[in-house]
Protein backbone atom coordinates (compact mmCIF):
# COMPACT_ATOMS: atom_id res chain seq x y z
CA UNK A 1 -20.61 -39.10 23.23
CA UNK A 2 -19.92 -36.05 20.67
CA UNK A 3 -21.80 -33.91 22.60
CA UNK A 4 -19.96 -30.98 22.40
CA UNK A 5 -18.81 -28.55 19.55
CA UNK A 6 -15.24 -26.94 18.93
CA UNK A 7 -15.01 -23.35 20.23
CA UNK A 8 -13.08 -19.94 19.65
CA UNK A 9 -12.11 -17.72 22.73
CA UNK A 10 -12.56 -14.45 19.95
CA UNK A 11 -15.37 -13.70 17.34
CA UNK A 12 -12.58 -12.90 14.61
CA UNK A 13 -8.46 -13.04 14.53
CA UNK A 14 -6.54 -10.28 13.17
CA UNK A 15 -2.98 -10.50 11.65
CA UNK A 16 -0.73 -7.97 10.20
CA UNK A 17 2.07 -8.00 8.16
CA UNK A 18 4.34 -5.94 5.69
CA UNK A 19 4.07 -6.50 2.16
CA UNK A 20 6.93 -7.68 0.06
CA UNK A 21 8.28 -9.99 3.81
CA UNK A 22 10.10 -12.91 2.01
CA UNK A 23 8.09 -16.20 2.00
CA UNK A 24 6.61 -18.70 3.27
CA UNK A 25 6.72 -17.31 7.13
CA UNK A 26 4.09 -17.97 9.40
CA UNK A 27 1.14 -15.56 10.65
CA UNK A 28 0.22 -16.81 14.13
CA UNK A 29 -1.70 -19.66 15.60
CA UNK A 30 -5.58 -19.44 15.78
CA UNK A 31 -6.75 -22.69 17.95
CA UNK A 32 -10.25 -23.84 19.36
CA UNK A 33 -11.16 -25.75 21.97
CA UNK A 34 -13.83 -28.73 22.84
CA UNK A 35 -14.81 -30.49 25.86
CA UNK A 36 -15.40 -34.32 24.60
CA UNK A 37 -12.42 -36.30 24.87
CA UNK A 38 -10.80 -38.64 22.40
CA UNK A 39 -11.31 -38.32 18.71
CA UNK A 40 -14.67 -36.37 19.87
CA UNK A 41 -12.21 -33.93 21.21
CA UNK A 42 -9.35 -33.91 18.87
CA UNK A 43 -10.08 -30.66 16.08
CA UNK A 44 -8.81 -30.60 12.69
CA UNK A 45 -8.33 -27.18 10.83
CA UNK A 46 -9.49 -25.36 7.50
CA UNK A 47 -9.61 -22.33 5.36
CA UNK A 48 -12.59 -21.06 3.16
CA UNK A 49 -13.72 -18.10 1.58
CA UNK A 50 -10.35 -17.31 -0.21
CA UNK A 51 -9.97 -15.93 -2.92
CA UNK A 52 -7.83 -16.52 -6.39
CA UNK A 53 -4.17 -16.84 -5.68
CA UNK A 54 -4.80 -16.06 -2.15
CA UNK A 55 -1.50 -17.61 -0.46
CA UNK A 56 -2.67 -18.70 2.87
CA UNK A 57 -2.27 -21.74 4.43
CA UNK A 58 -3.57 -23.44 7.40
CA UNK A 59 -1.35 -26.54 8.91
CA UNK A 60 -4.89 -28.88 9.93
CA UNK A 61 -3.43 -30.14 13.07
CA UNK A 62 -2.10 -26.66 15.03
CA UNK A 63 -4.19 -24.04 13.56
CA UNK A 64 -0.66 -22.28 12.08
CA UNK A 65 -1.89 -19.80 9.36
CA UNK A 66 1.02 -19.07 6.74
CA UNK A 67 2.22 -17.26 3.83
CA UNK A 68 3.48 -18.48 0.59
CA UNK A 69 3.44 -15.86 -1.68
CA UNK A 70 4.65 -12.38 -1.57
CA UNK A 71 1.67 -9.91 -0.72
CA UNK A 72 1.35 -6.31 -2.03
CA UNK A 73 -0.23 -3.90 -0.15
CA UNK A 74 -1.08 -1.44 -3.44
CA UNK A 75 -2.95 -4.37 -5.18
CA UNK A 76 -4.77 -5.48 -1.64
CA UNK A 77 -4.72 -4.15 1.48
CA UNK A 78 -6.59 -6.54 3.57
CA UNK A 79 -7.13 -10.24 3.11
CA UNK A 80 -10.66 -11.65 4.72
CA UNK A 81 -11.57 -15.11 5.20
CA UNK A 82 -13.22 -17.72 7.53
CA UNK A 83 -10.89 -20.65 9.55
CA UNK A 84 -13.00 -23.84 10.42
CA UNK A 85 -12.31 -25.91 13.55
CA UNK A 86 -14.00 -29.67 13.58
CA UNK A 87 -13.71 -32.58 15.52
CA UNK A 88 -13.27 -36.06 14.36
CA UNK A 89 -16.15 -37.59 15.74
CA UNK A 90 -18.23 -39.99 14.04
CA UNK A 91 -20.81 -37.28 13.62
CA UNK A 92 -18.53 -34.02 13.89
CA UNK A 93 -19.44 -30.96 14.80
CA UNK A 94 -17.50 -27.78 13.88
CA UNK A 95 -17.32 -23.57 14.67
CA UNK A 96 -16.19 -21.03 12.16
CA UNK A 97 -14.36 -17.69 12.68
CA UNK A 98 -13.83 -14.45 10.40
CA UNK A 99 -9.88 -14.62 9.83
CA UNK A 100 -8.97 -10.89 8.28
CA UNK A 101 -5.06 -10.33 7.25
CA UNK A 102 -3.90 -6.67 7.23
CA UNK A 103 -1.13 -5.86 4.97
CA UNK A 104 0.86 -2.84 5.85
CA UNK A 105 2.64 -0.80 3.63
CA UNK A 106 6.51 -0.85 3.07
CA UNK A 107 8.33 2.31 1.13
CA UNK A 108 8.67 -0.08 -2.27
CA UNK A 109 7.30 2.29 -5.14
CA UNK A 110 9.16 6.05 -6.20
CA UNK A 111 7.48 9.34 -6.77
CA UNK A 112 5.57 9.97 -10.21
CA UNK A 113 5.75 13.35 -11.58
CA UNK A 114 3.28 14.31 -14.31
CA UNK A 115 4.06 17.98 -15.58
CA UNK A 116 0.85 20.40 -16.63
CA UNK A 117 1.35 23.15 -18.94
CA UNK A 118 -1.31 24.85 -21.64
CA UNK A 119 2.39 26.07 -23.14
CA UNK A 120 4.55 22.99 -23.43
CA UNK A 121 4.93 22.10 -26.79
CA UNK A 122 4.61 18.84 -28.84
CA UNK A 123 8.53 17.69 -26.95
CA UNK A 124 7.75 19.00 -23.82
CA UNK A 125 9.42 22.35 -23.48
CA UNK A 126 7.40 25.00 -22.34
CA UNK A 127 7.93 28.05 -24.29
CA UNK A 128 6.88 31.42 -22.37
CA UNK A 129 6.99 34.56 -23.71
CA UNK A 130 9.41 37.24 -22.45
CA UNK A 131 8.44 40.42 -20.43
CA UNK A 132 4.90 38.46 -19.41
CA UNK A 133 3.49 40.13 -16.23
CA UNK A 134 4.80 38.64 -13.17
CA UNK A 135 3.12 35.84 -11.34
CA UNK A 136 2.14 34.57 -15.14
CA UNK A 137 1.34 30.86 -14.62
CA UNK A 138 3.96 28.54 -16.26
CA UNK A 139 3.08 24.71 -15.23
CA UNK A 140 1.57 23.09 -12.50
CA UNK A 141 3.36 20.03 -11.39
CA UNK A 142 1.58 16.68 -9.69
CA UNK A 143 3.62 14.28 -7.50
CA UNK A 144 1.47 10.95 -7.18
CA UNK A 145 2.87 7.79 -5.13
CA UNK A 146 0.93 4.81 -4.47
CA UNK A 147 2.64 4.23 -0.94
CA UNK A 148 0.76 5.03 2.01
CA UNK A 149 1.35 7.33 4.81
CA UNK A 150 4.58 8.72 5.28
CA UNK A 151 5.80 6.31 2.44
CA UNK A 152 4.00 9.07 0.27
CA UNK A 153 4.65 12.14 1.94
CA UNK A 154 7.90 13.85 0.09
CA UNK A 155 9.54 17.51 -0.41
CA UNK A 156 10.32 19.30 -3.82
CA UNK A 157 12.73 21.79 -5.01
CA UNK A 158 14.24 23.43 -7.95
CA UNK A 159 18.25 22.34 -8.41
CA UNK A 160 20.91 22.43 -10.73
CA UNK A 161 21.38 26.33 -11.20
CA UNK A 162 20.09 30.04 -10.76
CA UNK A 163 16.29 29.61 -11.16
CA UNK A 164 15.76 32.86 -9.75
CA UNK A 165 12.91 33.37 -12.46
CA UNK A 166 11.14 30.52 -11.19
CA UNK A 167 9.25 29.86 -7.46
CA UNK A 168 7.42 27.34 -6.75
CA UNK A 169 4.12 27.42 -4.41
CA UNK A 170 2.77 24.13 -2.56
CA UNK A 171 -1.38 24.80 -3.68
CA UNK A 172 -4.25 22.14 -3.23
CA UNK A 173 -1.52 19.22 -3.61
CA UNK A 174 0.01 20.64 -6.92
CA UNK A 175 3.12 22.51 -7.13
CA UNK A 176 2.93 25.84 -9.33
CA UNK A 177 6.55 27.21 -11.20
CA UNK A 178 5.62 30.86 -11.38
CA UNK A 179 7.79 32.96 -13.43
CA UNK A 180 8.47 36.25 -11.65
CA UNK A 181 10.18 37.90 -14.86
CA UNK A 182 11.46 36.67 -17.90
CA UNK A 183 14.47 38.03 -19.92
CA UNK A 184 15.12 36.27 -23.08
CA UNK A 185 17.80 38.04 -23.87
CA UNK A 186 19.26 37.39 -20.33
CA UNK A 187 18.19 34.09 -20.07
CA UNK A 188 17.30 32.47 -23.30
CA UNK A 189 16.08 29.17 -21.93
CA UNK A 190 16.64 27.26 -18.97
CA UNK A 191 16.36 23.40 -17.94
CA UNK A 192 14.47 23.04 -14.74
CA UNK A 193 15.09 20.11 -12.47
CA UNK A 194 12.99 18.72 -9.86
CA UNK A 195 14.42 16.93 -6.88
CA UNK A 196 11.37 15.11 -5.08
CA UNK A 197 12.82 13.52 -1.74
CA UNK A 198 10.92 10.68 0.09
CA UNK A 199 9.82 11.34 3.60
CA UNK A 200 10.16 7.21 4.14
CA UNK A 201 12.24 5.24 5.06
């Protein structure tokens, strides 16, 4: 007699994996168990609750969850979903579980640097006046990067010649390029570069 229903040892299974992994692979075996014997006994598998283009598969003999497409962290960080275990009885009887799928972040995107300045001009040089006091604010410059953790962290500094007009201060998550003094006739313009190094690997 089906007497008895299918049953998980956990109230939810958690998997994680890195974004970008090269597919299909395979994200661990989540399996029930049931007392009857026979076909009352014997459980087949399915997914539900996934969403579009999820890429999660469930082999409906051994409970295998898989990938087969890439995932990516930045669009979704965590996949949630319910596995169903039921037996083949003539009157089955099944048990469902919460399924969630953590994707973890891999260094895959660069630095963005977006340049702020109330005197850069319609092609993006910003013209400042000679002799202006010192400390005269020149541009504030914003580093964005949609990795995570230390996949986002990264230093700054001014290369490529003798910047000595320029310093820059690390304020509220924006860099500020002070000019201490300006000399045109010393120093008639100057191209600044900024070398933004990863912390990630």
């Amino acid at each position: 007699v089906n007497d008895n229903s299918p049953v998980f040892n956990q109230t939810e299974f958690v998997f994680r994996t890195l974004e970008n992994t090269t597919v299909p692979y395979g994200l661990g075996v989540v399996t029930a168990t049931d007392a009857d014997s026979g076909e009352n006994g014997r459980i087949s598998y399915s997914l539900s609750g996934l969403q579009a283009n999820d890429p999660f598969l469930v082999d409906e003999d051994t409970g295998s969850i898989s990938v087969h497409d890439i995932l990516d962290r930045e669009t979704i960080t965590e996949h949630q979903f319910y596995l169903t275990a039921r037996d083949n009885g003539a009157s089955p009887h099944s048990a469902i579980v919460p399924i969630r799928i953590v994707v973890e972040d891999i260094n895959d995107n660069s630095p963005v640097i977006t340049i702020f300045s109330q005197l850069m001009t319609a092609d993006g040089v910003i013209e400042i006046e000679e002799n202006v006091p010192i400390n005269t604010h020149a541009a504030s410059i914003l580093v964005t990067d949609e990795d995570d953790g230390v996949n986002k962290e990264y230093d700054i500094k001014i290369e490529g010649g003798d910047f000595g007009d320029f310093r820059l201060e690390v304020s509220n998550g924006e860099i500020l390029m002070t000019p201490e003094q300006i000399d045109r006739e010393t120093h008639p313009g100057k191209e600044i570069k900024k070398a933004i190094t990863e912390k990630g690997k």
